[in-house]
PDB file of N, CA and C in Angstrom:
ATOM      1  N   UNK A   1     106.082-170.164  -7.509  1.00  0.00           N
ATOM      2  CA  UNK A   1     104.893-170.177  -8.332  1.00  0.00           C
ATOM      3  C   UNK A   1     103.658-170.163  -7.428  1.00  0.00           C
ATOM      4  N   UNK A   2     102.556-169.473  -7.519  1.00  0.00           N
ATOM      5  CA  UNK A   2     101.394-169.239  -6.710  1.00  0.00           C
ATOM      6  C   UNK A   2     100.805-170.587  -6.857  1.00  0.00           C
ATOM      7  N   UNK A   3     100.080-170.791  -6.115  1.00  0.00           N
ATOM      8  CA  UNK A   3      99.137-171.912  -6.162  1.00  0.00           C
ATOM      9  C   UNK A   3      97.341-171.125  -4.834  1.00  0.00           C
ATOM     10  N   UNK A   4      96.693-172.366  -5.972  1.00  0.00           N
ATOM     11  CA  UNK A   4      94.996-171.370  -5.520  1.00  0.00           C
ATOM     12  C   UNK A   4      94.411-172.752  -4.966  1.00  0.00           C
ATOM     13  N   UNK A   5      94.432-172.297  -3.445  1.00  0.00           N
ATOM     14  CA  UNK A   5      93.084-172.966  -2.779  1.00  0.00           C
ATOM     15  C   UNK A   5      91.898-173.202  -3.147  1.00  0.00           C
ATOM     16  N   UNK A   6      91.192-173.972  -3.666  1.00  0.00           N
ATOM     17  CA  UNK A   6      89.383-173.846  -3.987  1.00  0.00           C
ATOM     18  C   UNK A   6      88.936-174.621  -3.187  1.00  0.00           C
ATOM     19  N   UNK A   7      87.326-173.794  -2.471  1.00  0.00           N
ATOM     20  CA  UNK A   7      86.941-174.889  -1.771  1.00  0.00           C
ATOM     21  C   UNK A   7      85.320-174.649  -2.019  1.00  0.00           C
ATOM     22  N   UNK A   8      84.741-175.454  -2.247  1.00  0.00           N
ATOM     23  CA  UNK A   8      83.212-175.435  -2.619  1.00  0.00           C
ATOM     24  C   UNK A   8      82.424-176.356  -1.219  1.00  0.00           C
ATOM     25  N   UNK A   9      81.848-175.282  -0.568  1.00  0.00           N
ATOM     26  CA  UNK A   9      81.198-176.220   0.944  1.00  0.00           C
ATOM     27  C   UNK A   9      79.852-175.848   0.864  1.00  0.00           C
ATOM     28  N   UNK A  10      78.831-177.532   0.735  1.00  0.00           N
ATOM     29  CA  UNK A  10      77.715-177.395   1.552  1.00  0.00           C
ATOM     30  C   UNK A  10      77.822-177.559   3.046  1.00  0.00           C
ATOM     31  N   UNK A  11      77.268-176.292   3.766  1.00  0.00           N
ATOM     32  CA  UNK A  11      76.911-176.470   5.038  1.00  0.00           C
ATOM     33  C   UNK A  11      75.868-176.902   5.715  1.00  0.00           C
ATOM     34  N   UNK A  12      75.928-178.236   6.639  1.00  0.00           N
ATOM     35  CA  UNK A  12      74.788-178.752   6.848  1.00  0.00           C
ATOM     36  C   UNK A  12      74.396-178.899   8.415  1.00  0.00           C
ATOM     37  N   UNK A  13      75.692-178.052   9.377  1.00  0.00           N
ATOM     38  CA  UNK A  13      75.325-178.210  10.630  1.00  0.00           C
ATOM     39  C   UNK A  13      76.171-176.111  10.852  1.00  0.00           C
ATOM     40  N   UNK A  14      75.471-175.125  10.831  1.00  0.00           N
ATOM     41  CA  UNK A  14      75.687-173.816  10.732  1.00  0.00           C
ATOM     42  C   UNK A  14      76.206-174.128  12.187  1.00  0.00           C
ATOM     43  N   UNK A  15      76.091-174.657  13.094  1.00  0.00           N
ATOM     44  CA  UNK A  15      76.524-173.836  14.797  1.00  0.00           C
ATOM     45  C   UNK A  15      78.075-174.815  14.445  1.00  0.00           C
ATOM     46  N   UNK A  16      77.987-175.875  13.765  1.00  0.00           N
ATOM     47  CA  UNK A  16      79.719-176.751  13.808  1.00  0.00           C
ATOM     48  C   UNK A  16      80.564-175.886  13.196  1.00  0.00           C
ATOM     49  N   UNK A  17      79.784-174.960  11.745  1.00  0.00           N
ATOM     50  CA  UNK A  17      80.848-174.307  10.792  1.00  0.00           C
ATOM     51  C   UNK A  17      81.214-173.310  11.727  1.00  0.00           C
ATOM     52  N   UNK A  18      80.351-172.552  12.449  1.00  0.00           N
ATOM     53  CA  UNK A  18      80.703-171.482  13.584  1.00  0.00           C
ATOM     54  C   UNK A  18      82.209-171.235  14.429  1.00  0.00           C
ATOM     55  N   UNK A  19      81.956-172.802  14.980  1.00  0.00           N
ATOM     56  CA  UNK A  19      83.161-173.481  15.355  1.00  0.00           C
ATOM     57  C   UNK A  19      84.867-172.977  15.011  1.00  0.00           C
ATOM     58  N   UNK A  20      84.426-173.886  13.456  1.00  0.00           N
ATOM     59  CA  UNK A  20      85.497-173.191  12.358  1.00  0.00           C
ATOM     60  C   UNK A  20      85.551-172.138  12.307  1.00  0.00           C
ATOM     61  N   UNK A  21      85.152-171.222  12.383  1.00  0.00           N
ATOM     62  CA  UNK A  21      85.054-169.615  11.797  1.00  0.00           C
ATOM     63  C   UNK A  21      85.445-169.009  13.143  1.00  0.00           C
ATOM     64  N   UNK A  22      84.812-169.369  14.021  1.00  0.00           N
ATOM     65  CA  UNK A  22      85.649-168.192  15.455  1.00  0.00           C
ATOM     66  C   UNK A  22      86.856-167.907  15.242  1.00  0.00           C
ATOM     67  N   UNK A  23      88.025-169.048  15.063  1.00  0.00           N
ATOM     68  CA  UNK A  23      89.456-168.790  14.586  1.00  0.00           C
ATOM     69  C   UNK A  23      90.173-168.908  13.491  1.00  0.00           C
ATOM     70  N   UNK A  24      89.248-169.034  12.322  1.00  0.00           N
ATOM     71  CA  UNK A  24      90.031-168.993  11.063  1.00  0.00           C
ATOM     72  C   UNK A  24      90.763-167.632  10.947  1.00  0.00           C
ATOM     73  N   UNK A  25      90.040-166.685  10.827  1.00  0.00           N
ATOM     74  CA  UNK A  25      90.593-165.144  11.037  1.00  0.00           C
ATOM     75  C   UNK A  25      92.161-164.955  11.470  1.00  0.00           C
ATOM     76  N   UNK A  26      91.942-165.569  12.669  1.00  0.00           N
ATOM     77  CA  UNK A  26      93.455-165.131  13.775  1.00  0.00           C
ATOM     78  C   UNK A  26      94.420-166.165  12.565  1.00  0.00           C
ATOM     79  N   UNK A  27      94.400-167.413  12.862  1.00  0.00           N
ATOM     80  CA  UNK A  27      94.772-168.203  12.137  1.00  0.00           C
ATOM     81  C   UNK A  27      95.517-167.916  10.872  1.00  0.00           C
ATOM     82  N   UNK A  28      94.751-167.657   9.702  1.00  0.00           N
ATOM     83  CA  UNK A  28      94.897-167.252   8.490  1.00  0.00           C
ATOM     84  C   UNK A  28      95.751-165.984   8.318  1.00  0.00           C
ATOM     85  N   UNK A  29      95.673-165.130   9.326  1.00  0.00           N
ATOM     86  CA  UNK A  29      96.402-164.080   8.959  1.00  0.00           C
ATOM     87  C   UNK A  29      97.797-164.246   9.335  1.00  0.00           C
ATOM     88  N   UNK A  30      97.875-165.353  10.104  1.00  0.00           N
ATOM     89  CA  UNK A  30      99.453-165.553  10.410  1.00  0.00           C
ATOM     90  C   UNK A  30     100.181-166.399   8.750  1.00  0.00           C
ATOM     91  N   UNK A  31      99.887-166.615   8.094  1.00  0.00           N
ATOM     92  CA  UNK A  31      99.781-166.959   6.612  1.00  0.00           C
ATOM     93  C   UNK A  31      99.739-166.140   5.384  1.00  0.00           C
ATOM     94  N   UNK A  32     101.089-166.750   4.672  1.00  0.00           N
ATOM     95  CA  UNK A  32     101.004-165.562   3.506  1.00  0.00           C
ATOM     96  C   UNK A  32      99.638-165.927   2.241  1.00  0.00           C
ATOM     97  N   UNK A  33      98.457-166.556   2.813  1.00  0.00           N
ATOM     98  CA  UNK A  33      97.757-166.202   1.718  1.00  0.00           C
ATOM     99  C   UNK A  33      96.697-165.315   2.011  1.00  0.00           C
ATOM    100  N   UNK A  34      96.040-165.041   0.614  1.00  0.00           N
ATOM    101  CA  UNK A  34      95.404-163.930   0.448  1.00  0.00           C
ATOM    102  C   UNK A  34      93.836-164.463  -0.128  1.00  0.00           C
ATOM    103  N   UNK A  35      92.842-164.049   0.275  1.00  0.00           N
ATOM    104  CA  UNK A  35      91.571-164.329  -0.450  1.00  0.00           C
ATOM    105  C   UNK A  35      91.243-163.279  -1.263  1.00  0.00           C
ATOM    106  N   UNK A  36      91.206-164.094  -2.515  1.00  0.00           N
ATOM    107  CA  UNK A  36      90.743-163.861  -3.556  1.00  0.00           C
ATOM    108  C   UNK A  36      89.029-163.603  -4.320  1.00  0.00           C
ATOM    109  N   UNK A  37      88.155-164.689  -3.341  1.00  0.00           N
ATOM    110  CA  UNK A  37      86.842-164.854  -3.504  1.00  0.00           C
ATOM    111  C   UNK A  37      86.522-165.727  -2.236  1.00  0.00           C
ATOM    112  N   UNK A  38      85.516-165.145  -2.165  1.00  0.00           N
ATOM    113  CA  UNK A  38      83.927-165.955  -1.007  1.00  0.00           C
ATOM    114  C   UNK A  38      82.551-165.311  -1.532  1.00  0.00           C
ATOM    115  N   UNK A  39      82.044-166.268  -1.944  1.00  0.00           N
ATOM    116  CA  UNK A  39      80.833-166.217  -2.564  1.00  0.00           C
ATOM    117  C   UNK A  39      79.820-167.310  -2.107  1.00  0.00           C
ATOM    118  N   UNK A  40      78.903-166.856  -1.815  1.00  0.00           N
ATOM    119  CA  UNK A  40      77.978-167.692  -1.712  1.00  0.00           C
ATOM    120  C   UNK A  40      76.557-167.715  -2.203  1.00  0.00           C
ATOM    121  N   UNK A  41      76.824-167.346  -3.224  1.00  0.00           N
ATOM    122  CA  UNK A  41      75.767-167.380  -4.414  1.00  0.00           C
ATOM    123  C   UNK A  41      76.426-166.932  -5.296  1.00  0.00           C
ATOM    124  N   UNK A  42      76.953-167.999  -6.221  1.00  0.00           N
ATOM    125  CA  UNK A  42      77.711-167.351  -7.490  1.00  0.00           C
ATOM    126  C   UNK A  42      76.843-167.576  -8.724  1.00  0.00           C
ATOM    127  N   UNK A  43      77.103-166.976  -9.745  1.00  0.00           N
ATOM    128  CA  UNK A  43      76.541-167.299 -10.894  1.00  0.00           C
ATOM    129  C   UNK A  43      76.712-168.457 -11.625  1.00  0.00           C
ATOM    130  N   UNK A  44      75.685-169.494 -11.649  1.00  0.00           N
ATOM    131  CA  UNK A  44      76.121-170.708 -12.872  1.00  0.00           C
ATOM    132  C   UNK A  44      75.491-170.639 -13.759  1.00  0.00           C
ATOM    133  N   UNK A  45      76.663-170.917 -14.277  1.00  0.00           N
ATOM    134  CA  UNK A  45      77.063-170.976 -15.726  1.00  0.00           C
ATOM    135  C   UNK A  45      76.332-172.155 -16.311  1.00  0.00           C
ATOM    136  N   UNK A  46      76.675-173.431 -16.145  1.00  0.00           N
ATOM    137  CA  UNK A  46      76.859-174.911 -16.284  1.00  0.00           C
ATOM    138  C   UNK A  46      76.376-175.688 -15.434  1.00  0.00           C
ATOM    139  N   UNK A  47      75.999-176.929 -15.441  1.00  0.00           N
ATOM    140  CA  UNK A  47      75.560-177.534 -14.645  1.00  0.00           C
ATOM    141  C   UNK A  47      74.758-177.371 -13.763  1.00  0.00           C
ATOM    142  N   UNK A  48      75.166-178.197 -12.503  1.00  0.00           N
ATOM    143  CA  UNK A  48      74.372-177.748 -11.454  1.00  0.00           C
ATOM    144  C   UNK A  48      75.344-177.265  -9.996  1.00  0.00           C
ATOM    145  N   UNK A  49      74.678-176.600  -8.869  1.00  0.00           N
ATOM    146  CA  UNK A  49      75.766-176.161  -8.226  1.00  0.00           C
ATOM    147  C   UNK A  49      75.132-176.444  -6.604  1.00  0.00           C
ATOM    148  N   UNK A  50      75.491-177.582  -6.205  1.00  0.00           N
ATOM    149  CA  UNK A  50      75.004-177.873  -4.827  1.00  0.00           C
ATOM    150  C   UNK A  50      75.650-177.226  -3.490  1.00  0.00           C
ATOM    151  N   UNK A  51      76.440-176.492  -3.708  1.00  0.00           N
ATOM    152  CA  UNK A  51      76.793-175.707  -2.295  1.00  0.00           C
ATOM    153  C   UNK A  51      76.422-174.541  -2.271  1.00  0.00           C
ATOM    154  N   UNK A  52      76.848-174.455  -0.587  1.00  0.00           N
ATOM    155  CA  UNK A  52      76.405-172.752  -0.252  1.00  0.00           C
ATOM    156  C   UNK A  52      77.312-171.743  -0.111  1.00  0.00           C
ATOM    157  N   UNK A  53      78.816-172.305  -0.241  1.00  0.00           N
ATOM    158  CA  UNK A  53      79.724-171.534  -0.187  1.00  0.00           C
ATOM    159  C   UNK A  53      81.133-171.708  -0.994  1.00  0.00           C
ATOM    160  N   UNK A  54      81.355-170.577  -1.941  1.00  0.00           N
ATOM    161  CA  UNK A  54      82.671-171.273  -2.581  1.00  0.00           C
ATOM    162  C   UNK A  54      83.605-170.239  -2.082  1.00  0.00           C
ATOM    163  N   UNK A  55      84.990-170.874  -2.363  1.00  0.00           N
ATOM    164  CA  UNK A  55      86.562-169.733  -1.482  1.00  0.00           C
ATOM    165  C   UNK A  55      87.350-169.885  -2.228  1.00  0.00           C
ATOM    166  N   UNK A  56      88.395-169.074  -2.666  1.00  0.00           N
ATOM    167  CA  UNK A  56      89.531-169.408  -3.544  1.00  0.00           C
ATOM    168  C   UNK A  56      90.462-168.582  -2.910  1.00  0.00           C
ATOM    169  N   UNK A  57      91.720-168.896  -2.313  1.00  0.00           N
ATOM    170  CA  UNK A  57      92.395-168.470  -1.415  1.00  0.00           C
ATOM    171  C   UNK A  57      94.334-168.351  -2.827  1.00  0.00           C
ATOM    172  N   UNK A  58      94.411-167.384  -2.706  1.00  0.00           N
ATOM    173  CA  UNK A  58      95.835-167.206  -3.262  1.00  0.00           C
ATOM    174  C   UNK A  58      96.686-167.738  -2.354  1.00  0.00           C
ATOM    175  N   UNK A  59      98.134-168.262  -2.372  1.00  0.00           N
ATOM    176  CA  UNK A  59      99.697-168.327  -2.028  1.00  0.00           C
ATOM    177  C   UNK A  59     100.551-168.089  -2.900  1.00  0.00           C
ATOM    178  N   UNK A  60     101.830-167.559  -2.387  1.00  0.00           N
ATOM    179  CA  UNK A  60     102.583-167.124  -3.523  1.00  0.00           C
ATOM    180  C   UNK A  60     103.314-168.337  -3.577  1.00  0.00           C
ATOM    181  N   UNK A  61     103.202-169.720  -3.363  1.00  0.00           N
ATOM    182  CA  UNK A  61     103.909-170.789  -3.371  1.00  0.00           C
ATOM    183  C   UNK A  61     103.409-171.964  -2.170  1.00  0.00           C
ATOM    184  N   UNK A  62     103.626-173.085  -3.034  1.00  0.00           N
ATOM    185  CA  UNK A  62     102.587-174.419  -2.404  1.00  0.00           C
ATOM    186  C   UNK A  62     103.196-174.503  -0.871  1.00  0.00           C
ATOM    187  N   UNK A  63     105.095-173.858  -0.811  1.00  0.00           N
ATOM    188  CA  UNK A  63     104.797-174.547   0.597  1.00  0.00           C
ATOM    189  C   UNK A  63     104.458-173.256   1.750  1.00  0.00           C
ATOM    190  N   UNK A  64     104.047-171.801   0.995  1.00  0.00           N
ATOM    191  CA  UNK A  64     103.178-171.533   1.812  1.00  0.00           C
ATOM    192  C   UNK A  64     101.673-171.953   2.073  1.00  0.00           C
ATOM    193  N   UNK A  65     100.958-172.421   1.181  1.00  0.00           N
ATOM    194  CA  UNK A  65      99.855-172.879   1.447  1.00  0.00           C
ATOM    195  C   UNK A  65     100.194-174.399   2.427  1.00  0.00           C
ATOM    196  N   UNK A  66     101.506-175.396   2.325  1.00  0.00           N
ATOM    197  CA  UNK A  66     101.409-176.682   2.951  1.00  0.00           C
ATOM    198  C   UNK A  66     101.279-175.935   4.463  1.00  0.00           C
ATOM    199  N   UNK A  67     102.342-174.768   4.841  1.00  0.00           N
ATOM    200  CA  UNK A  67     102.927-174.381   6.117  1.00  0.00           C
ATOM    201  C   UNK A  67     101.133-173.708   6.793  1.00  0.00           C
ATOM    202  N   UNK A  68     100.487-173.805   6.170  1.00  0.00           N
ATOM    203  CA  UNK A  68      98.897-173.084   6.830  1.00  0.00           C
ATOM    204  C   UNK A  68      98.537-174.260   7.016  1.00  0.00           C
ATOM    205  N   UNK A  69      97.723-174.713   5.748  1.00  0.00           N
ATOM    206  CA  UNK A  69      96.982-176.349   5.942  1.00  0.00           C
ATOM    207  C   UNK A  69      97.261-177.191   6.324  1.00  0.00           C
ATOM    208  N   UNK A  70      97.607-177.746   6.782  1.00  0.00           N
ATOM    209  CA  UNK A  70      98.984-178.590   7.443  1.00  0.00           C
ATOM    210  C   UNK A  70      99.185-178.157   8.851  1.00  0.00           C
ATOM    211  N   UNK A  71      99.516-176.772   9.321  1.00  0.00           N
ATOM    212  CA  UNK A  71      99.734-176.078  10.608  1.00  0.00           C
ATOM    213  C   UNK A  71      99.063-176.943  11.588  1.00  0.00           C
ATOM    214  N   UNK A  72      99.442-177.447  12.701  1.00  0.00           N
ATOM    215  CA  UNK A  72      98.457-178.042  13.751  1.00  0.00           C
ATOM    216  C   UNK A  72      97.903-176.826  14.051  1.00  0.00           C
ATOM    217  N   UNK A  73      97.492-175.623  14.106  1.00  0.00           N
ATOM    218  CA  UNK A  73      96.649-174.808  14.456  1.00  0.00           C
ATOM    219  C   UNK A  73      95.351-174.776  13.556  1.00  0.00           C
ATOM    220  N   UNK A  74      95.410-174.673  12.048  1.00  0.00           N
ATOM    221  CA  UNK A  74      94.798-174.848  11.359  1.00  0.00           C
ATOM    222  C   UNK A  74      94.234-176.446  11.673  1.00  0.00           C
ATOM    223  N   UNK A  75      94.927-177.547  11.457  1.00  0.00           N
ATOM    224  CA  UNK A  75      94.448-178.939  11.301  1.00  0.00           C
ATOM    225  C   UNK A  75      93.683-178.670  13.153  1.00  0.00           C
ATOM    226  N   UNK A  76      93.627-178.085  13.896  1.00  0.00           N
ATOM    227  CA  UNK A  76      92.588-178.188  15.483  1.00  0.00           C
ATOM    228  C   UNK A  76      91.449-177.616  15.084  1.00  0.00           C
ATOM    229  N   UNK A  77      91.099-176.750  13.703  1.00  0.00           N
ATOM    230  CA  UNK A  77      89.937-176.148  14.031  1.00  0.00           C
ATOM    231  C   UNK A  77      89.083-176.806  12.152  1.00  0.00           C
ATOM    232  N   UNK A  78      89.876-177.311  11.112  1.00  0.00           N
ATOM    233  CA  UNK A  78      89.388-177.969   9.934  1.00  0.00           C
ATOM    234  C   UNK A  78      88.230-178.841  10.388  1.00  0.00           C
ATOM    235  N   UNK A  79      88.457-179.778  11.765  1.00  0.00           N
ATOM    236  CA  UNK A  79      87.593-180.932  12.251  1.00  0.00           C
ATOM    237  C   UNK A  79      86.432-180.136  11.762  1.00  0.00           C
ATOM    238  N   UNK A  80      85.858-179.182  12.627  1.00  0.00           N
ATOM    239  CA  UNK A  80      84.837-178.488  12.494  1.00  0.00           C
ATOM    240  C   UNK A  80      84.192-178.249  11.267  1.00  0.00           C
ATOM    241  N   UNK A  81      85.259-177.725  10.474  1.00  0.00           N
ATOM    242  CA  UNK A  81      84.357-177.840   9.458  1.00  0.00           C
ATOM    243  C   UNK A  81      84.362-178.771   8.482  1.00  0.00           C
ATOM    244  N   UNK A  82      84.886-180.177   8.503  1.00  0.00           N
ATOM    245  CA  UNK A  82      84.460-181.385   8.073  1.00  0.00           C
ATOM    246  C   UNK A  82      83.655-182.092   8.142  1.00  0.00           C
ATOM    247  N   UNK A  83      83.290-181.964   9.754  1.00  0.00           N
ATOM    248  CA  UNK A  83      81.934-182.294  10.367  1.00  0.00           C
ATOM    249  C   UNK A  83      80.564-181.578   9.732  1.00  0.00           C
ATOM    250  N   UNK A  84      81.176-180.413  10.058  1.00  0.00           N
ATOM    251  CA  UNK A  84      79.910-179.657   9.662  1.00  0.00           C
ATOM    252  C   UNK A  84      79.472-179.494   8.108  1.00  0.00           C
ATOM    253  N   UNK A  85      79.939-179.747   7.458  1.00  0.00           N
ATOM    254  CA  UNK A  85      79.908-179.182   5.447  1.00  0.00           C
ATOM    255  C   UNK A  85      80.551-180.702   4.617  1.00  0.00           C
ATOM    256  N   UNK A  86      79.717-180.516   3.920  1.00  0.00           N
ATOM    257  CA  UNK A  86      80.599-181.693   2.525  1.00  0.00           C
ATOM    258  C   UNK A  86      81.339-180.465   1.982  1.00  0.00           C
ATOM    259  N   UNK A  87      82.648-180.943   1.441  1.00  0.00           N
ATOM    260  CA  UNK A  87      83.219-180.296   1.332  1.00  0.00           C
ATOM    261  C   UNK A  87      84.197-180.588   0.071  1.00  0.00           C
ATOM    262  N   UNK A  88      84.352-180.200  -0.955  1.00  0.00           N
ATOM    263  CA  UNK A  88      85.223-180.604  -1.958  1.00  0.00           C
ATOM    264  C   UNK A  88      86.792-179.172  -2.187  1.00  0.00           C
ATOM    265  N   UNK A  89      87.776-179.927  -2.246  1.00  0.00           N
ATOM    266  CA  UNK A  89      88.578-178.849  -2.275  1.00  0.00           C
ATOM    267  C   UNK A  89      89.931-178.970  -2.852  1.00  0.00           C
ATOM    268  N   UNK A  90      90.534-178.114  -4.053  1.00  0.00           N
ATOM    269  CA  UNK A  90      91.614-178.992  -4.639  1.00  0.00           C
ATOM    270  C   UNK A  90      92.883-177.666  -4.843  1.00  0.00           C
ATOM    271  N   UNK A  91      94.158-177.968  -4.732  1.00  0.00           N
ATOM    272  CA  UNK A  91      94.995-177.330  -4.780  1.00  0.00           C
ATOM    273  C   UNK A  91      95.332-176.833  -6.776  1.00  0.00           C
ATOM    274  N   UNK A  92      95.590-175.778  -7.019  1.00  0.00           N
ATOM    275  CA  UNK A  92      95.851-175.226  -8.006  1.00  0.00           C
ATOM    276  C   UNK A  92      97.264-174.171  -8.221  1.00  0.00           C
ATOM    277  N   UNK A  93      97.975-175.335  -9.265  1.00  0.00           N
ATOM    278  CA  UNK A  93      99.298-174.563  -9.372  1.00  0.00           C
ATOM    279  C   UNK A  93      98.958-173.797 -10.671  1.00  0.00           C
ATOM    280  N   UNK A  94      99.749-172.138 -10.285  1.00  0.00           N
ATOM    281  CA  UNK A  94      99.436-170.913 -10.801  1.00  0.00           C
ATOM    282  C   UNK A  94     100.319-171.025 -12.681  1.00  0.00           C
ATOM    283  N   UNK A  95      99.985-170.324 -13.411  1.00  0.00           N
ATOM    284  CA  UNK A  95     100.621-170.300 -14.353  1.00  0.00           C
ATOM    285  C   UNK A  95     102.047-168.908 -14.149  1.00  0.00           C
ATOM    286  N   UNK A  96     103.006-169.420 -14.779  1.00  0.00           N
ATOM    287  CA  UNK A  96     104.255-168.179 -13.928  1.00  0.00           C
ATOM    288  C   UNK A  96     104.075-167.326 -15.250  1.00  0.00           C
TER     289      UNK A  96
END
């Protein structure tokens, strides 16, 4: 069953998120998921919307998403962007 990454980040230190981003690329592609959306100015709808960046990342199954997030390759370069962004982010199991 797929399951969807969401991650909604204010960035509040741009040279830390940098950090993160030099190797997400390499990283991620060794991973069966797929991005779906990166937006950083989306349309609201509702409420209010305090970040600058939202992501919604596909897997065709949670323990491909555990085998990325989880990865000590991935968990060496997340610091970065924890530091750098508030960050809210929640796992989503797919309807089959």
């Amino acid at each position: 069953m797929a399951h969807y990454f969401v991650a909604q980040i204010k960035i509040r230190n741009q040279a830390e998120y940098d950090k993160y981003l030099e190797n997400f690329d390499e990283i991620f592609s060794k991973s069966n998921g797929e991005y779906l959306a990166i937006d950083e100015s989306p349309a609201i709808l509702e409420g209010n919307w305090d970040y600058t960046k939202s992501v919604l990342i596909r897997f065709p199954s949670k323990k491909d998403f555990e085998d990325w997030y989880y990865s000590a390759d991935y968990q060496n370069i997340l610091k970065y962007r924890l530091r750098a962004s508030k960050c809210d982010t929640i796992l989503l199991e797919g309807l089959e």
